[in-house]
N, C-alpha and C. Protein backbone atom coordinates (compact mmCIF):
# COMPACT_ATOMS: atom_id res chain seq x y z
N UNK A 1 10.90 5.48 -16.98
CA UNK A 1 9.64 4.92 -16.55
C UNK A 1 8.55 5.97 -16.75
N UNK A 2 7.46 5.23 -17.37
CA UNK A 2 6.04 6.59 -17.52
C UNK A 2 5.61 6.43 -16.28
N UNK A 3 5.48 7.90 -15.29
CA UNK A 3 5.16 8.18 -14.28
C UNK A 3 3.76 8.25 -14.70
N UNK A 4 2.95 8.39 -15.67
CA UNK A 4 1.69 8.81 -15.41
C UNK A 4 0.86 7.31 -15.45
N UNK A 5 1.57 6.24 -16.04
CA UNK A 5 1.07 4.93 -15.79
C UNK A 5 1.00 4.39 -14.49
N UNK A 6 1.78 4.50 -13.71
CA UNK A 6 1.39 4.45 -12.26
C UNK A 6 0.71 5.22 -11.13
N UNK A 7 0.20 6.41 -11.82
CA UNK A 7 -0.31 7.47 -10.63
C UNK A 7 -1.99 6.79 -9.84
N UNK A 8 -1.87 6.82 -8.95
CA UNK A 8 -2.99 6.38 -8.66
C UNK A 8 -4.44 7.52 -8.57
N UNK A 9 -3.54 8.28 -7.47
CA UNK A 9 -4.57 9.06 -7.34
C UNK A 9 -3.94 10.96 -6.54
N UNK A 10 -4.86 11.39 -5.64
CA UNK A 10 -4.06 12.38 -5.08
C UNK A 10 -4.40 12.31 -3.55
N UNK A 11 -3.76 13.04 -2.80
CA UNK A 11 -3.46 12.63 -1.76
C UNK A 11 -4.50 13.62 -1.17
N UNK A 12 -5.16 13.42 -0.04
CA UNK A 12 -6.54 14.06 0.63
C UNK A 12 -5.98 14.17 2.25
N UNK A 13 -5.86 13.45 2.78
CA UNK A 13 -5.32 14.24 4.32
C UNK A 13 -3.52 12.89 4.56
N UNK A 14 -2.79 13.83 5.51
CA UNK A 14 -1.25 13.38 5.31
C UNK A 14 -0.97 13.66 6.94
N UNK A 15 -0.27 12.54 7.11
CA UNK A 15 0.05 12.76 8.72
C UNK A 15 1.79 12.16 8.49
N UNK A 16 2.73 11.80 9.10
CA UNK A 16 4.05 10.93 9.33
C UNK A 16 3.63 9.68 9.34
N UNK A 17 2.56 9.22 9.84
CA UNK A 17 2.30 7.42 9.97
C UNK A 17 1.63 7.06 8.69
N UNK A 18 1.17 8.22 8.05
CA UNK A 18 0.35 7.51 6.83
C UNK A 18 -0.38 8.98 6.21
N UNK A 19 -1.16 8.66 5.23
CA UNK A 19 -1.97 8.95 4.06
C UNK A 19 -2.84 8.62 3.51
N UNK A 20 -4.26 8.94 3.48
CA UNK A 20 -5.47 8.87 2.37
C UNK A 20 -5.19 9.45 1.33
N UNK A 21 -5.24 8.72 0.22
CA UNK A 21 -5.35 9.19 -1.23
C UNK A 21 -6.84 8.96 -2.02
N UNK A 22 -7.51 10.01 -2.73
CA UNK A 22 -8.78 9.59 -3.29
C UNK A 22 -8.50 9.40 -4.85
N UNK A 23 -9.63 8.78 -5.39
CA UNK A 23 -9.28 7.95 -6.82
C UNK A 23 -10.80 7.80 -7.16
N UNK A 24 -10.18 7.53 -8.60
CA UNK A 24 -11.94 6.94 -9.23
C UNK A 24 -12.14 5.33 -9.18
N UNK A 25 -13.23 5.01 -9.16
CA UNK A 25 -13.50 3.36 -9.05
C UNK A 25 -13.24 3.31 -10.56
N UNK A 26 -13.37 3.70 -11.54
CA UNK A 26 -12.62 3.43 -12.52
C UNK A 26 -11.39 3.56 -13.04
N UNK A 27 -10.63 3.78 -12.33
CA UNK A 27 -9.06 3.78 -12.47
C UNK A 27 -8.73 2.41 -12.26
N UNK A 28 -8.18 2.18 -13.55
CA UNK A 28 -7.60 0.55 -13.50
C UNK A 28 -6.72 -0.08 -12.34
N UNK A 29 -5.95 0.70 -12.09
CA UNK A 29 -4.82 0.38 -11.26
C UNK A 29 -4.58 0.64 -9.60
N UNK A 30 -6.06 0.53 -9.45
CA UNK A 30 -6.34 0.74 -7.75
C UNK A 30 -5.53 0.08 -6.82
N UNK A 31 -3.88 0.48 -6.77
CA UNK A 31 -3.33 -0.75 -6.12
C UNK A 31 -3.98 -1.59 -5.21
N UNK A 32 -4.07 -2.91 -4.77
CA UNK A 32 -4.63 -3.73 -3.89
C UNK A 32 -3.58 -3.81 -2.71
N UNK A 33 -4.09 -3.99 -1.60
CA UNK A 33 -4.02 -4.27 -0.31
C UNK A 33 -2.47 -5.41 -0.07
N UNK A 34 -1.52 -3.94 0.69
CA UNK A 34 0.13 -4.89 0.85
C UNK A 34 0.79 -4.23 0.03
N UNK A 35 0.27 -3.42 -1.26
CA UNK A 35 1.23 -3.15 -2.54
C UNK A 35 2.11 -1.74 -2.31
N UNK A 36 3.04 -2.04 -2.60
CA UNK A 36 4.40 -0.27 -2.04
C UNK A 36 3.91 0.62 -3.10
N UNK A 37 4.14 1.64 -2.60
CA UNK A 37 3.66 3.03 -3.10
C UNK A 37 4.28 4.02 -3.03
N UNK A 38 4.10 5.54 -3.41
CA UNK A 38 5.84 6.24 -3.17
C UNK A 38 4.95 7.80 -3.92
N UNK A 39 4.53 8.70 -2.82
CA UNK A 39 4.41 9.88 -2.99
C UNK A 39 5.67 10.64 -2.74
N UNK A 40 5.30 12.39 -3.83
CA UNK A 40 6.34 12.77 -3.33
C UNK A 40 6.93 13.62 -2.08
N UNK A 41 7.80 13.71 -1.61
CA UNK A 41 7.90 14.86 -0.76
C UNK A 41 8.07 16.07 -0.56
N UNK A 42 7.91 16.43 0.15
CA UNK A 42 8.27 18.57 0.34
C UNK A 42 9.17 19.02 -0.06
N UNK A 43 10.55 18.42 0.16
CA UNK A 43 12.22 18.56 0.00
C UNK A 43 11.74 18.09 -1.80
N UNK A 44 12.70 18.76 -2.62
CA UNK A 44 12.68 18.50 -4.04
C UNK A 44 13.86 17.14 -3.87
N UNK A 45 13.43 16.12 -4.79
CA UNK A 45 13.62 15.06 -5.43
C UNK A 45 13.48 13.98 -3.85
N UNK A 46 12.59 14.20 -3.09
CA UNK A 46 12.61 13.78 -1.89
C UNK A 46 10.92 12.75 -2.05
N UNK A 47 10.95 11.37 -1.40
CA UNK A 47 9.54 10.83 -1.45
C UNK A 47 9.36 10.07 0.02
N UNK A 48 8.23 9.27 -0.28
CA UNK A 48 7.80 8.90 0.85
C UNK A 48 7.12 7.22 0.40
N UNK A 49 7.68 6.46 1.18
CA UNK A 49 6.98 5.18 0.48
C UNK A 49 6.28 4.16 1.60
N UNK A 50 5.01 3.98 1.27
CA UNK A 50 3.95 3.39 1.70
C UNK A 50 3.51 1.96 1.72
N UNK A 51 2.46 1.65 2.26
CA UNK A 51 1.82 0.16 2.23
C UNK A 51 0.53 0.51 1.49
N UNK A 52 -0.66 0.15 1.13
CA UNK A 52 -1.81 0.13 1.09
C UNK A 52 -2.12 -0.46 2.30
N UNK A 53 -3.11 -0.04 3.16
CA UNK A 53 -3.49 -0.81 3.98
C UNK A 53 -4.92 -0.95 4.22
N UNK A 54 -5.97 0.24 3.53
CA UNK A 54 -7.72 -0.15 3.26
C UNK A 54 -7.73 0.65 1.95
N UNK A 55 -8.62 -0.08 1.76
CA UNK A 55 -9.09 -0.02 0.16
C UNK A 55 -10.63 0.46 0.62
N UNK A 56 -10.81 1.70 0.20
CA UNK A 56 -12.73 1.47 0.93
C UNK A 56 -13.64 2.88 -0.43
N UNK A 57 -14.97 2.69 -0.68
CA UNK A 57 -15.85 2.86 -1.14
C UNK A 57 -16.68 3.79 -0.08
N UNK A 58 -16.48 5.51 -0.42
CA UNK A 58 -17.13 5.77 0.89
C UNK A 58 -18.26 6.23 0.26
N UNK A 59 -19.13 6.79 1.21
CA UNK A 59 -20.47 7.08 1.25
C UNK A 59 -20.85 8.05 -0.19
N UNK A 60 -21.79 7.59 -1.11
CA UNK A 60 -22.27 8.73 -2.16
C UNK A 60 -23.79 8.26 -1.79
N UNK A 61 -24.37 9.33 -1.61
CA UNK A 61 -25.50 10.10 -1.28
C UNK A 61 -26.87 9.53 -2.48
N UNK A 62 -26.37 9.26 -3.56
CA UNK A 62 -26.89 9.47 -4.50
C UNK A 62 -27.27 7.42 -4.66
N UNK A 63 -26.21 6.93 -4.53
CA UNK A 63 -26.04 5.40 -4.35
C UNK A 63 -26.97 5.19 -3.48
N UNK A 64 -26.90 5.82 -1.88
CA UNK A 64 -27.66 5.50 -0.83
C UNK A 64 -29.14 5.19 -1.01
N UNK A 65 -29.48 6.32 -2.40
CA UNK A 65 -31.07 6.54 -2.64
C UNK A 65 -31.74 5.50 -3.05
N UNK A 66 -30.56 4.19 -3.74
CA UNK A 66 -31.14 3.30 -4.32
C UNK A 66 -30.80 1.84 -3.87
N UNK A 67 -30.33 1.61 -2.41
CA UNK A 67 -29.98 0.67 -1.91
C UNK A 67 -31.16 -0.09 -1.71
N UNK A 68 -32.63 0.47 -0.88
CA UNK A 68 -33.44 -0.31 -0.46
C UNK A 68 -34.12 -0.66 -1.99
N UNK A 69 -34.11 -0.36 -3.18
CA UNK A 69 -35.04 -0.86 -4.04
C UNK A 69 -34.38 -1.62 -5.17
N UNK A 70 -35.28 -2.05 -5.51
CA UNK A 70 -35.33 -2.39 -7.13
C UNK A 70 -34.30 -1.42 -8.15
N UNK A 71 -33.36 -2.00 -8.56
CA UNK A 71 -32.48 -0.98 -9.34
C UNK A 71 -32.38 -1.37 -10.70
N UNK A 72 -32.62 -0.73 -11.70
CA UNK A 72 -32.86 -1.24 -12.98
C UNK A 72 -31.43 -1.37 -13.43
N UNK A 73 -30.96 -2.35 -14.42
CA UNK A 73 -29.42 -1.74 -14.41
C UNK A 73 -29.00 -0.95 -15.56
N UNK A 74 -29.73 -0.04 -16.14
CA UNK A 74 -29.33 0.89 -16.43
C UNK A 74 -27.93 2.00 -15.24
N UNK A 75 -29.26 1.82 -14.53
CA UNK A 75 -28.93 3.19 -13.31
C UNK A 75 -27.71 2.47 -12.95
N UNK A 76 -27.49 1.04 -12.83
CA UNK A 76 -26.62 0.79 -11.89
C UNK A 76 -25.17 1.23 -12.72
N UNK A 77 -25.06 0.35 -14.32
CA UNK A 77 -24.30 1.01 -14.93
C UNK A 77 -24.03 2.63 -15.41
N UNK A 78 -24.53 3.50 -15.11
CA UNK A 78 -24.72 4.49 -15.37
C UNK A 78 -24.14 4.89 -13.74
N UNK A 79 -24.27 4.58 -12.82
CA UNK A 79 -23.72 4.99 -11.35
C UNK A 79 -21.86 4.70 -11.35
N UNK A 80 -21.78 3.20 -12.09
CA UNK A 80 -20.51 2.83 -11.87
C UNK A 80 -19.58 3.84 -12.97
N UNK A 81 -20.08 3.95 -14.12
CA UNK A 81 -19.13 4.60 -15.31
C UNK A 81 -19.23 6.20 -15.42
N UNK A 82 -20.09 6.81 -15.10
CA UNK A 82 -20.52 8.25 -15.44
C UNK A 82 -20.28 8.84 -14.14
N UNK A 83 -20.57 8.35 -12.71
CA UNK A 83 -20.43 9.31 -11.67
C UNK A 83 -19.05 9.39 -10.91
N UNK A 84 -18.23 10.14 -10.47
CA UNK A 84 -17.65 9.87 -9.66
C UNK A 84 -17.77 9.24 -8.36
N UNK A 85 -17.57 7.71 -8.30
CA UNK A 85 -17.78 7.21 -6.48
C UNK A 85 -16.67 7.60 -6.08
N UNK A 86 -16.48 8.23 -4.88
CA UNK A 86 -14.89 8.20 -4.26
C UNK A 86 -14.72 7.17 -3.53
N UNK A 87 -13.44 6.47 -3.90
CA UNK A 87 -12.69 5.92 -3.77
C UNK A 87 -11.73 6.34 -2.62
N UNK A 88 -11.65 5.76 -1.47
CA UNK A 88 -10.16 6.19 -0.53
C UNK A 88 -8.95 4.81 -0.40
N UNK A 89 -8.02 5.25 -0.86
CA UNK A 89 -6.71 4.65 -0.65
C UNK A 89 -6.04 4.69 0.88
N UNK A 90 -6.11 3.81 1.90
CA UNK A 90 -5.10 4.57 2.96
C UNK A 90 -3.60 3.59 2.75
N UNK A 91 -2.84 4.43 3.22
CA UNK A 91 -1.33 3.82 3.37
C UNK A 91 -0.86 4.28 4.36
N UNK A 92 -0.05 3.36 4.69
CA UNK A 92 1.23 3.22 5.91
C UNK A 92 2.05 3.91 5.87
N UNK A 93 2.46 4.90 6.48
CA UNK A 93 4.04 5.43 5.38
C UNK A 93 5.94 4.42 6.44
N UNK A 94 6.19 3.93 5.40
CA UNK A 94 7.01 2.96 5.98
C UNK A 94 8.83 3.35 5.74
N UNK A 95 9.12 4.51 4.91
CA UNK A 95 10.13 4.69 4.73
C UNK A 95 10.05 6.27 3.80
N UNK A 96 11.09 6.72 3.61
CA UNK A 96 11.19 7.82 2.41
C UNK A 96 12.82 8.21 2.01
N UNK A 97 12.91 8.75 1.18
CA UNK A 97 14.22 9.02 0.02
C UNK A 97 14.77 10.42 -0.25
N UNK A 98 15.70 10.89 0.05
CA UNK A 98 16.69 11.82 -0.45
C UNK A 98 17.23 11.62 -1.30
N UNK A 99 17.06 12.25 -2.42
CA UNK A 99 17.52 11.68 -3.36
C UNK A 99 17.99 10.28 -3.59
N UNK A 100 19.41 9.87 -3.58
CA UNK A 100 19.41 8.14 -3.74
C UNK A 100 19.89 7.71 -2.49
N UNK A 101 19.22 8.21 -1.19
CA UNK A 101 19.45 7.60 0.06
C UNK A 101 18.42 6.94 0.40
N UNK A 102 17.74 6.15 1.11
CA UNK A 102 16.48 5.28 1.12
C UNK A 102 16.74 5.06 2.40
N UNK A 103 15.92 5.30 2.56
CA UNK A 103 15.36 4.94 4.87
C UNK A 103 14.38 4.04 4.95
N UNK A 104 14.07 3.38 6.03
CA UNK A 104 13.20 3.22 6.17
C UNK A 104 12.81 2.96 7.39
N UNK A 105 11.66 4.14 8.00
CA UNK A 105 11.55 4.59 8.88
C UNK A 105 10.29 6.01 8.62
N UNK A 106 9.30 6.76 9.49
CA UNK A 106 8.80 7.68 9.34
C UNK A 106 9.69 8.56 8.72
N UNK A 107 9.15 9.36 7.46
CA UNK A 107 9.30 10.02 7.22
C UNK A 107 9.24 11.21 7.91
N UNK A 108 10.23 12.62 7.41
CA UNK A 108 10.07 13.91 8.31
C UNK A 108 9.29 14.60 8.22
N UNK A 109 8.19 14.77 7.01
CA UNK A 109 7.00 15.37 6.93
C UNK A 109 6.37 14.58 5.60
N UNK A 110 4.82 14.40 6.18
CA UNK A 110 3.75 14.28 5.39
C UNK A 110 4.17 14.68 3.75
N UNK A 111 3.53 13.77 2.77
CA UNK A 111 3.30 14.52 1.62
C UNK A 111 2.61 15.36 1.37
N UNK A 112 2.10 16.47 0.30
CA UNK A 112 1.34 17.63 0.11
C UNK A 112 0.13 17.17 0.05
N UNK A 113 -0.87 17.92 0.26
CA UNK A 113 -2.33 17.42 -0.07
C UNK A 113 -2.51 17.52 -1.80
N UNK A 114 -2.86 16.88 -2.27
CA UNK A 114 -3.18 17.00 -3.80
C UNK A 114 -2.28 16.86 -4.66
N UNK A 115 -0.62 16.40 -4.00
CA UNK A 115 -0.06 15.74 -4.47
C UNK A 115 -0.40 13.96 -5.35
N UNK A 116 0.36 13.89 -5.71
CA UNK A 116 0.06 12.16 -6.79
C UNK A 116 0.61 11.24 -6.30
N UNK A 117 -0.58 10.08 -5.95
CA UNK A 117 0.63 9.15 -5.81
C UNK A 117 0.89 8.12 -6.02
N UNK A 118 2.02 7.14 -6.59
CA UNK A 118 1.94 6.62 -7.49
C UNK A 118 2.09 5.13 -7.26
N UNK A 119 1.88 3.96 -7.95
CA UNK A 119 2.39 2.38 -7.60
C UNK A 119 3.49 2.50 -7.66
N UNK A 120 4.85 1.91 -7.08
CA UNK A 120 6.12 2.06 -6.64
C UNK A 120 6.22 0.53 -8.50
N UNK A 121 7.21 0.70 -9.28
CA UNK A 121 7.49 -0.41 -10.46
C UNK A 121 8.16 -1.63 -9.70
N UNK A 122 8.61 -2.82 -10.41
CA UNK A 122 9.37 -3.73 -9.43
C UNK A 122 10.25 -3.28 -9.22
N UNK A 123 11.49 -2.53 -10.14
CA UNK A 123 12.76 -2.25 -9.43
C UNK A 123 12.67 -1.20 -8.57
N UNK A 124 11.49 -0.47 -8.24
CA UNK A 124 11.34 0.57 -6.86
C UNK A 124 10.96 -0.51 -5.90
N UNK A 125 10.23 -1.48 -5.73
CA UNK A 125 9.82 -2.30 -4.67
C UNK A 125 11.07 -3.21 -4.79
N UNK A 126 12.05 -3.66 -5.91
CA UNK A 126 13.07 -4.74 -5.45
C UNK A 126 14.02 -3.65 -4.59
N UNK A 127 14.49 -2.30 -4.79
CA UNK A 127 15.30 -1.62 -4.10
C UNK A 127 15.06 -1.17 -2.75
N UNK A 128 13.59 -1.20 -2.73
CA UNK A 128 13.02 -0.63 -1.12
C UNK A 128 13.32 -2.23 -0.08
N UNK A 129 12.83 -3.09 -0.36
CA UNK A 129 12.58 -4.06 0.13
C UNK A 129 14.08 -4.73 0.39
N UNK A 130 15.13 -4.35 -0.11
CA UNK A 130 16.69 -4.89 -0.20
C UNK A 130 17.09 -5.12 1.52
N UNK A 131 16.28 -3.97 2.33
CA UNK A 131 16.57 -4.52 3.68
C UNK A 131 15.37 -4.28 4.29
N UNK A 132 15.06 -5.06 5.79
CA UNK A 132 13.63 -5.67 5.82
C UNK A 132 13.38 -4.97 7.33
N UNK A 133 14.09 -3.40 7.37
CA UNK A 133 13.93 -3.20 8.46
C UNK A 133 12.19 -2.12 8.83
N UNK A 134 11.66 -2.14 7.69
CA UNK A 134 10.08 -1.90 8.22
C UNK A 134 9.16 -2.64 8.48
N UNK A 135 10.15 -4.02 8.80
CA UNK A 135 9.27 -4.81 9.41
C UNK A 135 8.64 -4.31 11.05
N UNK A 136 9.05 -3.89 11.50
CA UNK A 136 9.14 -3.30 12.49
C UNK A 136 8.11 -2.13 12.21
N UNK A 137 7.90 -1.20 11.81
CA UNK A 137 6.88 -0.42 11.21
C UNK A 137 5.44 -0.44 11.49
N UNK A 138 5.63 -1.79 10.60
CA UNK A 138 4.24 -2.46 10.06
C UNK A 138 3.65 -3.19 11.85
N UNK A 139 4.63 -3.76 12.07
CA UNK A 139 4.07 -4.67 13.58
C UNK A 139 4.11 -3.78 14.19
N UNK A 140 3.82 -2.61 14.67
CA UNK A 140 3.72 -1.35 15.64
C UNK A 140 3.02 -0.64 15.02
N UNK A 141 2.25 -1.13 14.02
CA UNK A 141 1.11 -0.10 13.23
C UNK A 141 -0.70 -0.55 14.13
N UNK A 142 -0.68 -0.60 14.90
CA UNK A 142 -2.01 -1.04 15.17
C UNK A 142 -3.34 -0.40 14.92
N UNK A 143 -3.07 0.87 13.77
CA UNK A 143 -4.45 1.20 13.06
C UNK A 143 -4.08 0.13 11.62
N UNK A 144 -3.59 -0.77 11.71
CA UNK A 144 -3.93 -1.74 10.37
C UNK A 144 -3.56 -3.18 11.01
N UNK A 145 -4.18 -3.94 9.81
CA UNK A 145 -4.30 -5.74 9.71
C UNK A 145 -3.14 -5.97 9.93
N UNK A 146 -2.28 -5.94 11.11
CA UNK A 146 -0.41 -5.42 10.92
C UNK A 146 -0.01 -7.00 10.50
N UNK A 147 -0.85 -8.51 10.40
CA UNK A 147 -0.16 -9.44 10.28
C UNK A 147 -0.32 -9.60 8.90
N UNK A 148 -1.29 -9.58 8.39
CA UNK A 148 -2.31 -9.60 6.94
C UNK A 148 -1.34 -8.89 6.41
N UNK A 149 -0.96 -7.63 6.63
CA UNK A 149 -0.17 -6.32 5.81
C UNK A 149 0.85 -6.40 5.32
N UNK A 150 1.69 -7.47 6.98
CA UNK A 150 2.99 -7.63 6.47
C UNK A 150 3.24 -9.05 5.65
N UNK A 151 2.49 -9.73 5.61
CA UNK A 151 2.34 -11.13 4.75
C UNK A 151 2.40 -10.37 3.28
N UNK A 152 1.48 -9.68 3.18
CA UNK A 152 0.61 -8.94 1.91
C UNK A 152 1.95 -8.45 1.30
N UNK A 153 2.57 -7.65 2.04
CA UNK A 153 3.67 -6.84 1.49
C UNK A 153 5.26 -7.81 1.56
N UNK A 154 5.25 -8.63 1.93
CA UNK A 154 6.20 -10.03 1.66
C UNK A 154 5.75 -10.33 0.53
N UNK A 155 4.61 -11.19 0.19
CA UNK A 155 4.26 -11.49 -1.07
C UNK A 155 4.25 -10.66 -2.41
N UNK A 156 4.24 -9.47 -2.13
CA UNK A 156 4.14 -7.82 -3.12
C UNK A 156 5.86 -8.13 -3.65
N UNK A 157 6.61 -7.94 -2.08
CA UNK A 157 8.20 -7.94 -2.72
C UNK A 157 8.77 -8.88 -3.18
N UNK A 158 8.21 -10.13 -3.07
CA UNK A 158 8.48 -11.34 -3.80
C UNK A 158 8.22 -11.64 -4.89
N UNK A 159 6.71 -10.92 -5.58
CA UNK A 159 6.64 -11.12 -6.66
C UNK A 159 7.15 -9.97 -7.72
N UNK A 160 7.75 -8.95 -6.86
CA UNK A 160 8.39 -8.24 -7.79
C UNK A 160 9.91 -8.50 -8.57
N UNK A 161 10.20 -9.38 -7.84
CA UNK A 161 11.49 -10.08 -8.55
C UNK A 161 11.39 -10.98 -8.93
N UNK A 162 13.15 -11.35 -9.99
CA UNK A 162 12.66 -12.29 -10.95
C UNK A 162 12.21 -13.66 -10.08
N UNK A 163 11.74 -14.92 -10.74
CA UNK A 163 11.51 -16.08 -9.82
C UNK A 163 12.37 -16.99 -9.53
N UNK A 164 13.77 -16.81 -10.27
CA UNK A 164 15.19 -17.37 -8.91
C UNK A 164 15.44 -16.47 -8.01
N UNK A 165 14.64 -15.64 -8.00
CA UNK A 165 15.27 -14.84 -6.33
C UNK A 165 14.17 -15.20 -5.60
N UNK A 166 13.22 -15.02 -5.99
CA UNK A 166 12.33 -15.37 -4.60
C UNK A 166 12.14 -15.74 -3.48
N UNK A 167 12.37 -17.12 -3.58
CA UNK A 167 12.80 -18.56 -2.64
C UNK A 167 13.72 -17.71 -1.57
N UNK A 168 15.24 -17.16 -2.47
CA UNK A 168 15.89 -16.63 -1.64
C UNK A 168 15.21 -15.29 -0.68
N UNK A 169 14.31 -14.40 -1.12
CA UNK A 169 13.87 -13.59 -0.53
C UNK A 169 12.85 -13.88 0.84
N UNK A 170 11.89 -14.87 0.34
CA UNK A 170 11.40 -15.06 1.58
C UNK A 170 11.98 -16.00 2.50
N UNK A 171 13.28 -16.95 2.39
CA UNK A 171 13.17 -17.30 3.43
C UNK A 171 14.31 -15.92 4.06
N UNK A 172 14.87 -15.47 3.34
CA UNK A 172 15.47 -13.65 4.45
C UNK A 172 14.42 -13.32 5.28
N UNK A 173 13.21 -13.55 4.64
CA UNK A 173 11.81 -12.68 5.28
C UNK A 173 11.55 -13.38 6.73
N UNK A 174 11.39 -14.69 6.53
CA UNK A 174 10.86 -15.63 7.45
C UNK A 174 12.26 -15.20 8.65
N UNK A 175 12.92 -15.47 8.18
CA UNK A 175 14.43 -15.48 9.30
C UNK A 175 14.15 -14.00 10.17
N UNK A 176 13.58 -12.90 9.05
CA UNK A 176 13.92 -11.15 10.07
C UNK A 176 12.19 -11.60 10.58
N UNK A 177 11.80 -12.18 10.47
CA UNK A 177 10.22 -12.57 11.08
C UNK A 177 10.75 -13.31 12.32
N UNK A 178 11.18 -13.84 12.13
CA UNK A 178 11.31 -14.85 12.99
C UNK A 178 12.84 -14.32 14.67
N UNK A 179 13.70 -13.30 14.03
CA UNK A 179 14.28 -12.82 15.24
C UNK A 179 13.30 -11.68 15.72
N UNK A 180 12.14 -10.97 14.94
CA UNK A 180 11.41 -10.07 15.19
C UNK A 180 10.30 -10.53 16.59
N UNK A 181 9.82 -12.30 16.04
CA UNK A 181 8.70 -12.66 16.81
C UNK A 181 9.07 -13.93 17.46
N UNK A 182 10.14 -13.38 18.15
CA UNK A 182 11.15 -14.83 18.84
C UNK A 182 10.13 -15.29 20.13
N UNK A 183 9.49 -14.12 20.68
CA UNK A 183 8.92 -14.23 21.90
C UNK A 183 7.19 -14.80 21.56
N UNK A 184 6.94 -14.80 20.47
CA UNK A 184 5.44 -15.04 20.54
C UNK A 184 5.45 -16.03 19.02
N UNK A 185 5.91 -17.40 19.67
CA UNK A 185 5.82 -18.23 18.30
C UNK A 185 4.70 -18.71 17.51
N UNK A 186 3.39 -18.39 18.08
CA UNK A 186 1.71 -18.83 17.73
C UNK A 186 2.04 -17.88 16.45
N UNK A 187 2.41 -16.29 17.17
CA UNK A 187 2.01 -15.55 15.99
C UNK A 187 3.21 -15.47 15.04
N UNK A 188 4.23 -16.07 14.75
CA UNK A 188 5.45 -16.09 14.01
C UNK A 188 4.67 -16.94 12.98
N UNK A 189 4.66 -18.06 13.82
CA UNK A 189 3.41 -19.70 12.88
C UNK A 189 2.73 -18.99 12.06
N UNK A 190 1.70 -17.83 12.67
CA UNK A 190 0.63 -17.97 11.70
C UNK A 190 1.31 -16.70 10.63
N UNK A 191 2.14 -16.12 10.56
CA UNK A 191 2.41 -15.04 9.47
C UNK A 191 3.55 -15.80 8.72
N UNK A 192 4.44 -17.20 9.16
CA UNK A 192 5.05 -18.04 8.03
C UNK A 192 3.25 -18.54 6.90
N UNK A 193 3.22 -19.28 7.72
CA UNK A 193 1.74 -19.67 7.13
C UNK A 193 1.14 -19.09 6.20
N UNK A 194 0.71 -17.65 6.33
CA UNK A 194 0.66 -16.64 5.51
C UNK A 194 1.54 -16.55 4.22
N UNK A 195 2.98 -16.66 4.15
CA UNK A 195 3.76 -16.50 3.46
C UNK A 195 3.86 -17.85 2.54
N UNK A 196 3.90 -19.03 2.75
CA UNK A 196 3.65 -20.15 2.32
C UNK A 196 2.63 -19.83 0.93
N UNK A 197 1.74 -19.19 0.61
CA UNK A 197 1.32 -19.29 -0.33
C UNK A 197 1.68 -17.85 -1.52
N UNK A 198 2.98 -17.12 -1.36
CA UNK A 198 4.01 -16.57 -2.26
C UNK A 198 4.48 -17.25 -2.85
């Protein structure tokens, strides 16, 4: 697999629950919101694999100058292609790997700062996703959209396999959803619901 086709970006501050990664708005492959991800770790051949969970456009100084006016679009194209906007990636961190052992669960330490990190291919998201125990993760994440996220990232692992497995995958999903949110069936309803359109 070409690792450099998936790199997104590099990693800017790193905690155990998660990660900001910064990027260019012109980088094609800005994963979107739900999609698995997989920096590396400290330990050699060791990683860490993620959610996307905000996608955000932060503050350039230079943009700001030209919000209240008239913008010719020169400038505007010339802002989007020539300048760097930063771009922040945040992710979840939902599991990580020893070599060919796969957890999933906090990782034992943060990735490096300025490390890379990359879109996880389908057979990294069909192998992570094989058991559905970060479901749990994600619903105890309450710095993110934890119902949105985990729909998002159902639909991510569904469409990473072929389309006779699918069917079979989400209703596994719905079932570990469903002993997960035995006690609160409004919100079970509305994250099948969610899934309904995978």
């Amino acid at each position: 697999m070409n690792e450099n086709r998936l790199q997104v970006g590099r990693v800017l501050r790193a905690g155990v629950q998660g990660f900001v990664v910064g990027c260019e708005l012109k980088q094609p492959d800005i994963p979107p919101f739900g999609s698995f991800v997989r920096a590396n770790g400290i330990a050699p051949g060791s990683a860490i694999y993620g959610l996307v969970y905000n996608v955000s456009l932060e503050d350039d100084l230079f943009a700001r100058h030209f919000v209240g006016r008239d913008i010719d679009e020169g400038v505007i194209k010339d802002e989007r292609e020539n300048r760097q906007i930063p771009v922040e990636v945040s992710i979840l961190a939902v599991g990580c790997a020893e070599g060919q052992a796969l957890r999933q669960c906090l990782p034992p330490h943060p990735p490096v700062t300025l490390d890379w990190l990359y879109q996880c291919a389908d057979e990294e998201v069909r192998a992570f996703t094989a058991r559905l125990d970060y479901f749990r993760l994600v619903l105890d994440a309450r710095q993110t959209p934890v119902d949105e996220l985990l729909a998002a990232s159902v639909r991510a692992a569904a469409a990473a396999r072929p389309e006779g497995e699918r069917e079979t995958f989400l209703v596994g999903a719905g079932r570990e959803l469903a002993r997960l949110l035995a006690g609160d069936p409004l919100r079970l309803e509305g994250l099948l619901r969610r899934l309904q359109s995978a």
